[in-house]
PDB file of N, CA and C in Angstrom:
ATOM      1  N   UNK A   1       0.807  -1.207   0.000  1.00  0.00           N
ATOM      2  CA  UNK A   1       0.000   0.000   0.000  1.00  0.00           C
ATOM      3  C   UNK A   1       0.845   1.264   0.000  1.00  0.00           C
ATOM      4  N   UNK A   2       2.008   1.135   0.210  1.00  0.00           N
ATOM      5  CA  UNK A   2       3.173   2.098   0.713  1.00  0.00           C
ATOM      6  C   UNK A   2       3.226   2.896  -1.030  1.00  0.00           C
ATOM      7  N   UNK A   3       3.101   2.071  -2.223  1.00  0.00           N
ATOM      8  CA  UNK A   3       3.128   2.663  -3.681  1.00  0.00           C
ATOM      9  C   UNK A   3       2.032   3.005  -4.058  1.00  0.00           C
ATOM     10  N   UNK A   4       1.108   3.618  -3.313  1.00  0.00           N
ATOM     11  CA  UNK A   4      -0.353   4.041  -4.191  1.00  0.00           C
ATOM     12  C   UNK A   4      -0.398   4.978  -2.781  1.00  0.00           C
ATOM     13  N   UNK A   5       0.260   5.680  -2.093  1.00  0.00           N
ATOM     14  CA  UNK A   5       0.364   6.977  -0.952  1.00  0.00           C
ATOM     15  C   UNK A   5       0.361   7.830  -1.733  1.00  0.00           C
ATOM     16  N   UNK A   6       1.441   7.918  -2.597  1.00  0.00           N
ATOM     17  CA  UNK A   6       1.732   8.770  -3.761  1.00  0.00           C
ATOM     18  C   UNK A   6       0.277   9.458  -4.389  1.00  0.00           C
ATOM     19  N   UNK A   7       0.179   8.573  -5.135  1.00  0.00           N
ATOM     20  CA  UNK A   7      -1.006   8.501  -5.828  1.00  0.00           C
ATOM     21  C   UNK A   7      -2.874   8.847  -5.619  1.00  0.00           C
ATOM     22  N   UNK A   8      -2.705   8.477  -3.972  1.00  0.00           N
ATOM     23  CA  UNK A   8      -3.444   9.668  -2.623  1.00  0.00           C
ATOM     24  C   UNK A   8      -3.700  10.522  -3.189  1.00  0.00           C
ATOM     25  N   UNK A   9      -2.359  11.130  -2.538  1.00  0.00           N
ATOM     26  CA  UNK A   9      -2.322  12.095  -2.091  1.00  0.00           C
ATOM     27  C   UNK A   9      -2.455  13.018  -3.913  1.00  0.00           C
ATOM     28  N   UNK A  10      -2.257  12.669  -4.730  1.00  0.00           N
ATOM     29  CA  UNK A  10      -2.340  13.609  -5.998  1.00  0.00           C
ATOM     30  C   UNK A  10      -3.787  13.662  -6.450  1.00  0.00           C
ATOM     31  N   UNK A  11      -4.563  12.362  -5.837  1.00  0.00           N
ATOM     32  CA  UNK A  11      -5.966  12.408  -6.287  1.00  0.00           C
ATOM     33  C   UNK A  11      -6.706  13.562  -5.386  1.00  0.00           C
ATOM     34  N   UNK A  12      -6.457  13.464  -3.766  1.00  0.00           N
ATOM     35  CA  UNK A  12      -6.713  14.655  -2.862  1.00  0.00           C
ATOM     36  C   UNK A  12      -6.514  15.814  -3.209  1.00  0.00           C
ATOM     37  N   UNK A  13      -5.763  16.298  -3.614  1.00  0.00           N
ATOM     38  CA  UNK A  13      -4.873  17.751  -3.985  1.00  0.00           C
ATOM     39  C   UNK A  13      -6.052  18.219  -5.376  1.00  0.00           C
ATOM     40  N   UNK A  14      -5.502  16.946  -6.352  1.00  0.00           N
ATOM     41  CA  UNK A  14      -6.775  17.062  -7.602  1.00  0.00           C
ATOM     42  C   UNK A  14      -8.224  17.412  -7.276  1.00  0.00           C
ATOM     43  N   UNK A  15      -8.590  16.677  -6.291  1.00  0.00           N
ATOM     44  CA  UNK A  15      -9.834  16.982  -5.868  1.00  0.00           C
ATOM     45  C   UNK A  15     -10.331  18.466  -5.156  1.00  0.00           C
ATOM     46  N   UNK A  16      -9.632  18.420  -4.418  1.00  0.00           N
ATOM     47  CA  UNK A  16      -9.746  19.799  -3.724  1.00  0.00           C
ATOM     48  C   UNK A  16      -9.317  21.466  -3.495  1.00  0.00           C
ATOM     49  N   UNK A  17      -7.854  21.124  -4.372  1.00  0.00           N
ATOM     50  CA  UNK A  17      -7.786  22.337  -4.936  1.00  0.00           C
ATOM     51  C   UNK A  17      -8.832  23.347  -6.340  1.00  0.00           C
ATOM     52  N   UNK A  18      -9.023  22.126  -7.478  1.00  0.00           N
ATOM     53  CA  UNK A  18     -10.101  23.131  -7.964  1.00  0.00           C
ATOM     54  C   UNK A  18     -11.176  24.186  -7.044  1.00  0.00           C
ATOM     55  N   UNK A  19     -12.044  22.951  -5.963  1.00  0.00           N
ATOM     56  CA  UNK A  19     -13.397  23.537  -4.844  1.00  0.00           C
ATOM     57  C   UNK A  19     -12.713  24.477  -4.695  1.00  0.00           C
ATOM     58  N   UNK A  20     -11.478  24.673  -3.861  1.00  0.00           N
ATOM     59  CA  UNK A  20     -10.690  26.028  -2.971  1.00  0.00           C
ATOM     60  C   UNK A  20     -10.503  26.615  -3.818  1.00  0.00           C
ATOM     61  N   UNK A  21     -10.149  26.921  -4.993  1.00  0.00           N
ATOM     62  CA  UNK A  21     -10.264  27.661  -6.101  1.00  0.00           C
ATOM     63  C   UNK A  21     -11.694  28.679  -5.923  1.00  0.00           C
ATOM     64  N   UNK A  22     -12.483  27.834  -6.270  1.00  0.00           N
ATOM     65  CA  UNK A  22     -13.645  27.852  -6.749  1.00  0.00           C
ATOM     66  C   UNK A  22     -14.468  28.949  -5.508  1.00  0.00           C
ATOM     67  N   UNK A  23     -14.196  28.481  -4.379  1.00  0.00           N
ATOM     68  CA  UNK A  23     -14.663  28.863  -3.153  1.00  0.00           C
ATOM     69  C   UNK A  23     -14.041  30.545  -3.007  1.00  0.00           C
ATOM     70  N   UNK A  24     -12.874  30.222  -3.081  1.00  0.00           N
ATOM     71  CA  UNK A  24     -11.544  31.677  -3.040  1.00  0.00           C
ATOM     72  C   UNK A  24     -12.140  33.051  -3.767  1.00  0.00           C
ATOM     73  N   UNK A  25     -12.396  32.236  -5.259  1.00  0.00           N
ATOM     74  CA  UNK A  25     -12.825  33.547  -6.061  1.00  0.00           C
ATOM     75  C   UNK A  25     -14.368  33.949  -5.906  1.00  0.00           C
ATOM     76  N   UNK A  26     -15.465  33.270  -5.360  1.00  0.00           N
ATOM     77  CA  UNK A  26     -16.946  33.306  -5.081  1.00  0.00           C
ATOM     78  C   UNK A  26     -16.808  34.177  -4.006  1.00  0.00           C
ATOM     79  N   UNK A  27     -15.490  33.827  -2.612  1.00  0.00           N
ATOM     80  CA  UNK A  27     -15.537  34.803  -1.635  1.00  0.00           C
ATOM     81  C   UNK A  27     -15.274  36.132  -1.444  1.00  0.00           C
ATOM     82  N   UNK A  28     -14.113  35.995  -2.496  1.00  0.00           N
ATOM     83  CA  UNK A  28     -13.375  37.724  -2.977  1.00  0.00           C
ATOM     84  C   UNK A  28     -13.685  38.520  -3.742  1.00  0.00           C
ATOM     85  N   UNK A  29     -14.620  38.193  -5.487  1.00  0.00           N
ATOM     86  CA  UNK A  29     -14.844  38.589  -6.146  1.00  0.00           C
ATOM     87  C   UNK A  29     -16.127  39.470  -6.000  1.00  0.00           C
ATOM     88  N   UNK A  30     -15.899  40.704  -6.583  1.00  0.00           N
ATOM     89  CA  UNK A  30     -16.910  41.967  -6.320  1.00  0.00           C
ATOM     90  C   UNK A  30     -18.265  41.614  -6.952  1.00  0.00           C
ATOM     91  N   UNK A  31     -19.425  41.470  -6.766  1.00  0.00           N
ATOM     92  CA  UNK A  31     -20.460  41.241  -7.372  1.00  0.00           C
ATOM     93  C   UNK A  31     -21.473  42.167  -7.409  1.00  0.00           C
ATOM     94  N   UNK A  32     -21.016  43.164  -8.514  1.00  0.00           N
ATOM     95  CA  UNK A  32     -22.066  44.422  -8.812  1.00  0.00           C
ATOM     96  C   UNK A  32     -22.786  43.717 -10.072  1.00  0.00           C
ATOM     97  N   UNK A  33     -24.444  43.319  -9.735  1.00  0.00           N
ATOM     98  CA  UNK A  33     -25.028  42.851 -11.574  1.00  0.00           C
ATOM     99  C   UNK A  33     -25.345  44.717 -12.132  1.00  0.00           C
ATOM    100  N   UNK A  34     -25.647  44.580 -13.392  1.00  0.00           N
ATOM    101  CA  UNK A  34     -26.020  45.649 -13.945  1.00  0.00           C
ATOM    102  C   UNK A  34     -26.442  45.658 -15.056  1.00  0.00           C
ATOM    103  N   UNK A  35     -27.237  46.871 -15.631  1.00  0.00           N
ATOM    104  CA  UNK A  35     -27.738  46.242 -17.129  1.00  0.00           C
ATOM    105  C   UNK A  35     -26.483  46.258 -18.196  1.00  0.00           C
ATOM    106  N   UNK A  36     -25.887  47.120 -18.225  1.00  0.00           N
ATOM    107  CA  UNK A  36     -24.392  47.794 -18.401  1.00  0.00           C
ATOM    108  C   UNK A  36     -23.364  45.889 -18.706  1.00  0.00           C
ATOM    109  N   UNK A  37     -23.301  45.404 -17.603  1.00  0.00           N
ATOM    110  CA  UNK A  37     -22.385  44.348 -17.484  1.00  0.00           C
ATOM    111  C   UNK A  37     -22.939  43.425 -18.278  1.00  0.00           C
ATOM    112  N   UNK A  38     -24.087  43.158 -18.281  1.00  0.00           N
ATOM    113  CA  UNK A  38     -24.672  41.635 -19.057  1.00  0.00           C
ATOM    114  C   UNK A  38     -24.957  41.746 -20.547  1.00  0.00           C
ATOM    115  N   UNK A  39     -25.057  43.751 -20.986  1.00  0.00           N
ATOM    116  CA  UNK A  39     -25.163  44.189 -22.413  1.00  0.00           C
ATOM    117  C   UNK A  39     -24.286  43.081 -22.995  1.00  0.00           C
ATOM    118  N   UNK A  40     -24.306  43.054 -24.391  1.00  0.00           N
ATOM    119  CA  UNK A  40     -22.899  42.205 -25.316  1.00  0.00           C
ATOM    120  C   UNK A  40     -22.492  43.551 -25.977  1.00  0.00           C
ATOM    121  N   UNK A  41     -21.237  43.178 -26.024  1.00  0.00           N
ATOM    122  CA  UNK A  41     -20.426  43.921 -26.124  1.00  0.00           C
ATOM    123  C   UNK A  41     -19.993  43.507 -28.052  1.00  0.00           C
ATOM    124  N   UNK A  42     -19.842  44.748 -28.682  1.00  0.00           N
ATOM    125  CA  UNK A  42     -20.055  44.922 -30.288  1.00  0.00           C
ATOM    126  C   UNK A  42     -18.701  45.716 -30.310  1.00  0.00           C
ATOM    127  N   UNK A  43     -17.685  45.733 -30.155  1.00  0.00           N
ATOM    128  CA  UNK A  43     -16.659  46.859 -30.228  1.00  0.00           C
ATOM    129  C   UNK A  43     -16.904  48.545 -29.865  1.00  0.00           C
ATOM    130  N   UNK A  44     -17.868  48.463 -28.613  1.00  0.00           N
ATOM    131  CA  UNK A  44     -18.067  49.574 -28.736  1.00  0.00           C
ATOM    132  C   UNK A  44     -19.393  50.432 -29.254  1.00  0.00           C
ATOM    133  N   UNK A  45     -20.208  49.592 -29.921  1.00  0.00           N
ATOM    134  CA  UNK A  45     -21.244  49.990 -30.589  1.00  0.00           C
ATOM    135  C   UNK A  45     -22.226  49.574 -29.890  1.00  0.00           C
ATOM    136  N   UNK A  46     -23.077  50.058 -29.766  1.00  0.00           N
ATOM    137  CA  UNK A  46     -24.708  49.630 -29.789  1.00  0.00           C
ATOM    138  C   UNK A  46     -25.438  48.506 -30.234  1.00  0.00           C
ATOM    139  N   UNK A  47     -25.897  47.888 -29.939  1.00  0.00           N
ATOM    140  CA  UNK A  47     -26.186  46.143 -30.805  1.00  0.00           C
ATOM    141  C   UNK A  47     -27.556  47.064 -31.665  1.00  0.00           C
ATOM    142  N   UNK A  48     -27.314  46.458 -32.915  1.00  0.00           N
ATOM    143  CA  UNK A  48     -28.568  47.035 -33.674  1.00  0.00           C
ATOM    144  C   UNK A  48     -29.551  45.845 -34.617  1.00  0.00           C
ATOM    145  N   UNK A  49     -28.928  44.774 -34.233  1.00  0.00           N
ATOM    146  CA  UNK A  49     -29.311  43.362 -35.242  1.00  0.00           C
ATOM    147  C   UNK A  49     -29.402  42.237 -34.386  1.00  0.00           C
ATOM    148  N   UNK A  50     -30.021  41.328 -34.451  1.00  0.00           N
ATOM    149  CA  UNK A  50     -29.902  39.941 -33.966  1.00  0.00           C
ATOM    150  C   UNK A  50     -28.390  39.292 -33.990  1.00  0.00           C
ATOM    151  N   UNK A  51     -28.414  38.453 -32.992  1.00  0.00           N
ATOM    152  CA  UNK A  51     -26.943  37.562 -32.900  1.00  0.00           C
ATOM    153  C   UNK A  51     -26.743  36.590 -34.333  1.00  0.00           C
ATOM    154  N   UNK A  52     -28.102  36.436 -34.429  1.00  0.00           N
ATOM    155  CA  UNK A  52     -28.128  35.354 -35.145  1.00  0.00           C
ATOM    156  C   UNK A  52     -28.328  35.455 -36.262  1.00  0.00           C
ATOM    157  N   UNK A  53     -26.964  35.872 -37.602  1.00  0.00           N
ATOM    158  CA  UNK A  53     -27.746  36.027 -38.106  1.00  0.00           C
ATOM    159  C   UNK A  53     -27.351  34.948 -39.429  1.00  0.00           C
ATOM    160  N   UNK A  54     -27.687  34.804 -40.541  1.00  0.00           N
ATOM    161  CA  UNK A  54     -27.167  33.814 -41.122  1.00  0.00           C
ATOM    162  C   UNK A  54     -25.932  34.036 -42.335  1.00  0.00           C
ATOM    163  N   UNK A  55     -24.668  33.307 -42.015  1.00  0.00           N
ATOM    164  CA  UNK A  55     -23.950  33.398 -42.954  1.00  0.00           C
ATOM    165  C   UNK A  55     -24.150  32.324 -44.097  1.00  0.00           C
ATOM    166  N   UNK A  56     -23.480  32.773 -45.335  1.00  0.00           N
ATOM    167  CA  UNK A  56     -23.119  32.135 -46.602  1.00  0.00           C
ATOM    168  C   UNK A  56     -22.512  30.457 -46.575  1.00  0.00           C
ATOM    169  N   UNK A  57     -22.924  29.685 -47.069  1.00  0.00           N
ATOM    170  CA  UNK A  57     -22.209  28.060 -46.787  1.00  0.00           C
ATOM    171  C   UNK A  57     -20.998  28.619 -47.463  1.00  0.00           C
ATOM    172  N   UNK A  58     -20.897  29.329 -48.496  1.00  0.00           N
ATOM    173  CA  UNK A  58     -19.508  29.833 -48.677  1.00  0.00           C
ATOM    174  C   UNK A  58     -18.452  30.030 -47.671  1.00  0.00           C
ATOM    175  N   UNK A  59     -18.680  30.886 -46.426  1.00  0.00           N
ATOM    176  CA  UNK A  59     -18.022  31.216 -45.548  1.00  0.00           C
ATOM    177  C   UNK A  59     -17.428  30.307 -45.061  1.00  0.00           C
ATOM    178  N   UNK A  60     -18.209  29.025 -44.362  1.00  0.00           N
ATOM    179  CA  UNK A  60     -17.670  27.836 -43.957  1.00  0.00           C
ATOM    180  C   UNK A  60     -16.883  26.740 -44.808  1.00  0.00           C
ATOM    181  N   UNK A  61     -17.261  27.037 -46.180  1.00  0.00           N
ATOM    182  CA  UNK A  61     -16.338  26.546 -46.787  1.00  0.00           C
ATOM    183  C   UNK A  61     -15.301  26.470 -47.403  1.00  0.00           C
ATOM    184  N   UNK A  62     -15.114  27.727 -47.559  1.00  0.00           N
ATOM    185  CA  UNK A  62     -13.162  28.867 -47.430  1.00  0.00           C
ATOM    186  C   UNK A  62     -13.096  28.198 -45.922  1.00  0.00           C
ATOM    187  N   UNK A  63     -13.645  27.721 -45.041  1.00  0.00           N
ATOM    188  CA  UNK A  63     -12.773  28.057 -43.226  1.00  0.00           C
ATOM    189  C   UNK A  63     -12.105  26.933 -43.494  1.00  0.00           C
ATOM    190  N   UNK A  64     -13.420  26.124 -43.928  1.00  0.00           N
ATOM    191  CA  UNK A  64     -13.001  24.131 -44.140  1.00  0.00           C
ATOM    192  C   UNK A  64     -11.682  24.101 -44.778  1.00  0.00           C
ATOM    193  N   UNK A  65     -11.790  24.790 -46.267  1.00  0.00           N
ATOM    194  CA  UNK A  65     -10.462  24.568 -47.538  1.00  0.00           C
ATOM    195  C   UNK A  65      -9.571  24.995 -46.830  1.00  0.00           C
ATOM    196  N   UNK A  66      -9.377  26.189 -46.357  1.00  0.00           N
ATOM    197  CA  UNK A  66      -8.132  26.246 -45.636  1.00  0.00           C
ATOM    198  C   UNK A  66      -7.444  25.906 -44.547  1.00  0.00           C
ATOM    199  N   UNK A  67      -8.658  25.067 -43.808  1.00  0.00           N
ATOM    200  CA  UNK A  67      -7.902  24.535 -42.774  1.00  0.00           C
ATOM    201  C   UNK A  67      -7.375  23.119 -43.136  1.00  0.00           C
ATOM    202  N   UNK A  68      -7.729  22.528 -44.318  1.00  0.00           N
ATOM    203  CA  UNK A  68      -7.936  21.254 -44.435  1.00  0.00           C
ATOM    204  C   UNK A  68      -5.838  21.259 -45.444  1.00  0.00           C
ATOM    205  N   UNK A  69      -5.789  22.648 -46.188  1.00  0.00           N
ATOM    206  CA  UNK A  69      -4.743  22.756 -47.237  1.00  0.00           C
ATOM    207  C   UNK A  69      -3.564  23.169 -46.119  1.00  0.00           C
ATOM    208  N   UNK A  70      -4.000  23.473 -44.811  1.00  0.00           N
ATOM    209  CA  UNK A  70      -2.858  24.224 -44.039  1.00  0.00           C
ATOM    210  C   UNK A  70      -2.357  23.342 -43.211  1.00  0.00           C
ATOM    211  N   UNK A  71      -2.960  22.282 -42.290  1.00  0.00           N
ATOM    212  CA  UNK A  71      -3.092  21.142 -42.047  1.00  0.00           C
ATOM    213  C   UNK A  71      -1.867  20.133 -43.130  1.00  0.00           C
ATOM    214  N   UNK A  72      -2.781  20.116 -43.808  1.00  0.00           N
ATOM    215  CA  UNK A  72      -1.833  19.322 -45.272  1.00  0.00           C
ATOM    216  C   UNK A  72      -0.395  19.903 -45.152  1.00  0.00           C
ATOM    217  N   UNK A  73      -0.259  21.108 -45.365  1.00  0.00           N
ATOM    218  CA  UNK A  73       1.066  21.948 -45.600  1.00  0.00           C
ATOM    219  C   UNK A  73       2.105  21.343 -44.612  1.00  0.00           C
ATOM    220  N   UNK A  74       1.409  21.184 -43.303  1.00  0.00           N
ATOM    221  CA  UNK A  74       2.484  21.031 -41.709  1.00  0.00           C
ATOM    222  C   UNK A  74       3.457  19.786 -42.446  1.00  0.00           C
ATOM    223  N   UNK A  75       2.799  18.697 -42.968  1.00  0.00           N
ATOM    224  CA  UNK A  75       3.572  17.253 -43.259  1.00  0.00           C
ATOM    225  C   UNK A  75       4.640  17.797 -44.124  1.00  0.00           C
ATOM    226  N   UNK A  76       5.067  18.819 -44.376  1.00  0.00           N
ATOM    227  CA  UNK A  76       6.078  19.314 -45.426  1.00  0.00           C
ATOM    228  C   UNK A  76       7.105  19.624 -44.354  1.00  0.00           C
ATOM    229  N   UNK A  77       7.502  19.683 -43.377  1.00  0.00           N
ATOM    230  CA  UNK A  77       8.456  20.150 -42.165  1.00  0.00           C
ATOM    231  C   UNK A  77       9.345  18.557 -41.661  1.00  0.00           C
ATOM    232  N   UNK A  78       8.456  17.910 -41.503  1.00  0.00           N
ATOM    233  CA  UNK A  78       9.251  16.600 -41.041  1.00  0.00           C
ATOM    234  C   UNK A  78       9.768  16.192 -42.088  1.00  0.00           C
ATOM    235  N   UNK A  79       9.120  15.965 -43.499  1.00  0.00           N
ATOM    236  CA  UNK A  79      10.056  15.542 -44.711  1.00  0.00           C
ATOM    237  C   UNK A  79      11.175  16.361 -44.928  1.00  0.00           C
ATOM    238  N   UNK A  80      11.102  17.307 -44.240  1.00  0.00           N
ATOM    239  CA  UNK A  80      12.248  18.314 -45.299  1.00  0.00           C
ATOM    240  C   UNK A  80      13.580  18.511 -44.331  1.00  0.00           C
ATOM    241  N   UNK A  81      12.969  17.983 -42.595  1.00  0.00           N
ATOM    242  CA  UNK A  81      14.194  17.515 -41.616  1.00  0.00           C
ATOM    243  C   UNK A  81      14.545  16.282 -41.952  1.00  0.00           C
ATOM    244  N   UNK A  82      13.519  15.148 -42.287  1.00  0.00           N
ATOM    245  CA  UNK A  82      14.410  13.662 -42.893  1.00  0.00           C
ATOM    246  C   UNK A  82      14.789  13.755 -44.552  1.00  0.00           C
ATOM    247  N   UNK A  83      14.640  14.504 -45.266  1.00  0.00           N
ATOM    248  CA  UNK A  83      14.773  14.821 -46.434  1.00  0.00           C
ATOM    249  C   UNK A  83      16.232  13.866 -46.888  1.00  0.00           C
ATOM    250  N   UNK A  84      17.564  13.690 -45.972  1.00  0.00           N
ATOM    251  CA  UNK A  84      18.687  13.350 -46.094  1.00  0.00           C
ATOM    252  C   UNK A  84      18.465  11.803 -45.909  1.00  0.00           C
ATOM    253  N   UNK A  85      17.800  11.242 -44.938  1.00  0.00           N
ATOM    254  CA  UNK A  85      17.680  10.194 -44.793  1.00  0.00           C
ATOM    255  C   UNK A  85      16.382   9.263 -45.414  1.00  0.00           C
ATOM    256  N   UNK A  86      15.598  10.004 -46.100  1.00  0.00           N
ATOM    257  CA  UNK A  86      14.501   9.759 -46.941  1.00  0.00           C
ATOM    258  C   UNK A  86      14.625   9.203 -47.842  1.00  0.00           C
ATOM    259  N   UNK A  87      16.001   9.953 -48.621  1.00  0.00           N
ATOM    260  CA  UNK A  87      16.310   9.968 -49.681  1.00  0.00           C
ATOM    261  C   UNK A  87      15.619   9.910 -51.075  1.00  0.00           C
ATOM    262  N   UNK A  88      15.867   8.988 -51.580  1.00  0.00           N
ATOM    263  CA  UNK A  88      14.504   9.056 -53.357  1.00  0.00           C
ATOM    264  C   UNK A  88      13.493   8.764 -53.397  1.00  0.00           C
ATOM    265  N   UNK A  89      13.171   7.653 -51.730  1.00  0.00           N
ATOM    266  CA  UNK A  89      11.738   7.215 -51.602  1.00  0.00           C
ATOM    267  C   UNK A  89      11.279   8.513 -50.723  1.00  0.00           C
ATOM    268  N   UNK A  90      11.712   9.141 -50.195  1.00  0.00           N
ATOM    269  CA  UNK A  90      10.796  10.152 -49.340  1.00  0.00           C
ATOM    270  C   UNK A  90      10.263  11.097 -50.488  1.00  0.00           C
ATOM    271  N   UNK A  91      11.823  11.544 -51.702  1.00  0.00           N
ATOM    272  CA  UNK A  91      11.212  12.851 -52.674  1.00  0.00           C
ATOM    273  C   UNK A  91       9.827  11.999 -53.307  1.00  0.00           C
ATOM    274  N   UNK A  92       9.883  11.025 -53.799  1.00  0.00           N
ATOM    275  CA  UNK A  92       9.055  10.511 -54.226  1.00  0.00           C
ATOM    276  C   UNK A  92       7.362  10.162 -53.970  1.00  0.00           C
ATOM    277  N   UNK A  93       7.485   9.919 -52.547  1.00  0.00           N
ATOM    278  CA  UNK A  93       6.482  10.105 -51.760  1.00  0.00           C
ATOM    279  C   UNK A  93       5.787  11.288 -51.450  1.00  0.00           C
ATOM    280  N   UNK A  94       7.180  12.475 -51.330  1.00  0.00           N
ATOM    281  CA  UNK A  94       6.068  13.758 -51.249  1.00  0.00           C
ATOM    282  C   UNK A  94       5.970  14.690 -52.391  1.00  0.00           C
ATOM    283  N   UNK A  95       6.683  13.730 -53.411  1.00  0.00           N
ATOM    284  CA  UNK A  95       5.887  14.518 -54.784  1.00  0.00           C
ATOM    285  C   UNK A  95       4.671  14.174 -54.990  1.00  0.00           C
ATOM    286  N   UNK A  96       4.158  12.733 -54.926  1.00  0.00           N
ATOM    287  CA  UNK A  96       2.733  12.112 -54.522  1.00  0.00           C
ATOM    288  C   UNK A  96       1.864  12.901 -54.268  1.00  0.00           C
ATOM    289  N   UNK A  97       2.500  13.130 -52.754  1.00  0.00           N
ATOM    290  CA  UNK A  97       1.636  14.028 -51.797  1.00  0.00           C
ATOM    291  C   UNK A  97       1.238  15.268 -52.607  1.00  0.00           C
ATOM    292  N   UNK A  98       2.154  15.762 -52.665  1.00  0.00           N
ATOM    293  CA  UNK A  98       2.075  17.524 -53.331  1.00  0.00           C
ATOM    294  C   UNK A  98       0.902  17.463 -54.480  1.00  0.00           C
ATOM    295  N   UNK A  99       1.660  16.108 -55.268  1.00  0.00           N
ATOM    296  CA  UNK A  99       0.449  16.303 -56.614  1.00  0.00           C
ATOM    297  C   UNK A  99      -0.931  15.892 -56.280  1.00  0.00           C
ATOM    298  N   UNK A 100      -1.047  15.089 -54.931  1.00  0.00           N
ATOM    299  CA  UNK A 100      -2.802  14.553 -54.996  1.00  0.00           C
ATOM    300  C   UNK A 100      -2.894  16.361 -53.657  1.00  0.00           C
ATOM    301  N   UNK A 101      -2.909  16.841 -53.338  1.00  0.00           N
ATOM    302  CA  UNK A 101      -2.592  18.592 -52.874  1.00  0.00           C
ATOM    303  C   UNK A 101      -3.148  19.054 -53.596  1.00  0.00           C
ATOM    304  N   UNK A 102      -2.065  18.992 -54.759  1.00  0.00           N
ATOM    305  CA  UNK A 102      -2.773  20.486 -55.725  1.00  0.00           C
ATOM    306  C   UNK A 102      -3.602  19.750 -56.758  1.00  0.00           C
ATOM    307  N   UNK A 103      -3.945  18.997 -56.811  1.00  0.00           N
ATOM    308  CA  UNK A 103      -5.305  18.396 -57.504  1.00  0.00           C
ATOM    309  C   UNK A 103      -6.386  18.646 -56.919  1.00  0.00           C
ATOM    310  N   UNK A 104      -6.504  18.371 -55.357  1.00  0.00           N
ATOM    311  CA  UNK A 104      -7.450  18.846 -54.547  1.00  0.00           C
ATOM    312  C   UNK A 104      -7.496  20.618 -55.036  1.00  0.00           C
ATOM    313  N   UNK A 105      -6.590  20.866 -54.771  1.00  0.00           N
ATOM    314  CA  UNK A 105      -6.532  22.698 -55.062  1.00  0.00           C
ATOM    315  C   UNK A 105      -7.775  22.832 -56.356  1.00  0.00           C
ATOM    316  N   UNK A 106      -7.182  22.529 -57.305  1.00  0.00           N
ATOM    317  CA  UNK A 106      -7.433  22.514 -58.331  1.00  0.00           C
ATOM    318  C   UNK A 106      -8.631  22.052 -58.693  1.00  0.00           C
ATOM    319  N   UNK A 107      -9.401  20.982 -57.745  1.00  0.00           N
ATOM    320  CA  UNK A 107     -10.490  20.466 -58.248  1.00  0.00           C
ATOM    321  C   UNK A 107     -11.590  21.261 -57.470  1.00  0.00           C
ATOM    322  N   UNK A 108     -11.611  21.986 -55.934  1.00  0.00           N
ATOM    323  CA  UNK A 108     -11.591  22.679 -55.533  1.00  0.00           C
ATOM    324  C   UNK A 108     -11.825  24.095 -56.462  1.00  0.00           C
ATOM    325  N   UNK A 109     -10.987  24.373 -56.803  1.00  0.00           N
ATOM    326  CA  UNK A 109     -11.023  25.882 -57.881  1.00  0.00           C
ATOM    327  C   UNK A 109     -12.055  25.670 -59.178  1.00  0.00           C
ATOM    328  N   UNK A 110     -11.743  24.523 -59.932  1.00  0.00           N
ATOM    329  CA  UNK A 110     -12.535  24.210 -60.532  1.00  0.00           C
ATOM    330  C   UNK A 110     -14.060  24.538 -60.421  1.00  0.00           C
ATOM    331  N   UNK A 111     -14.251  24.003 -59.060  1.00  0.00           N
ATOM    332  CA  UNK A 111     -15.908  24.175 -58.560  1.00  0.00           C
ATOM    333  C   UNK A 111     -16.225  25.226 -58.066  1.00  0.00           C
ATOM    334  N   UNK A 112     -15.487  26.292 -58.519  1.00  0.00           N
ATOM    335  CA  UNK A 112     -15.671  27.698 -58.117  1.00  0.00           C
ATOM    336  C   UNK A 112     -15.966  27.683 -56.474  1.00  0.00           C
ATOM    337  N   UNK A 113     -15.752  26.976 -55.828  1.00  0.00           N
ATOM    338  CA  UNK A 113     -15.658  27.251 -54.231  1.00  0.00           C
ATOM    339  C   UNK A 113     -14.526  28.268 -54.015  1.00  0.00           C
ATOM    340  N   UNK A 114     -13.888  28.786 -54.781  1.00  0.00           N
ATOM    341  CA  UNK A 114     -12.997  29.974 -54.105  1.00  0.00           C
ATOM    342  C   UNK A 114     -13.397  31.317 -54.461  1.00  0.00           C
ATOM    343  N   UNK A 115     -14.457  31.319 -55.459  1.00  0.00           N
ATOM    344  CA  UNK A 115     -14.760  32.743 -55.872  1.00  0.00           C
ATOM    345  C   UNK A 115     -15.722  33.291 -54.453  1.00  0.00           C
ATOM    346  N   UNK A 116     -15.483  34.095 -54.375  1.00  0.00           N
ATOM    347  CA  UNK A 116     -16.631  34.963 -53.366  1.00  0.00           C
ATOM    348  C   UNK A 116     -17.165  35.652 -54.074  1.00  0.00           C
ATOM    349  N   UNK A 117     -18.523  35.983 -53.550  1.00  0.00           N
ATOM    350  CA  UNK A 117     -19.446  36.571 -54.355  1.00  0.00           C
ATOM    351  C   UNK A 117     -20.440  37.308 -53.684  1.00  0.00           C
TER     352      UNK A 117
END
């Protein structure tokens, strides 16, 4: 039992420091409500429109393409540190890569998903 004391005592600490946290800032923290505080905040402006309002599937789908091509991009960093030890099968492999990439690009562009409008 002497090897799971350890292990106690980190579950205790885990446990009870969040509450004392929790307790600390409920006891100290200033609590003025107001209409002022709960407004949403617009940079400064006046809210003049609903929250809600509806964007373009376009929008989300520039967020998608580029997160999906930037993502893609990162795998270009580790090849290019093993690049020496890769050797003809690595260039080879990430010419692959690159070309099924910019096919996506390309097939992508094709379908006019990059024009905004």
């Amino acid at each position: 039992m002497q090897g799971y004391f350890p292990l106690l005592i980190t579950l205790v600490v885990a446990v009870i420091l969040p509450i004392a946290i929790l307790v600390i800032v409920k006891v100290l923290s200033p609590s003025v409500p107001s209409d002022v505080k709960y407004a949403p905040y617009e940079c400064g402006l006046t809210v003049t429109s609903e929250a809600r309002e509806k964007f373009s599937v376009k929008y989300y789908l520039i967020a998608v393409i580029f997160l999906v091509f930037d993502v893609e991009t990162v795998f270009l960093m580790p090849w290019a540190i093993q690049m020496k030890e890769l050797a003809i099968f690595g260039l080879v492999e990430m010419g692959f890569f690159l070309f099924l990439l910019l096919f996506g690009y390309g097939y992508v562009w094709s379908k006019g998903a990059l024009s905004w409008e």
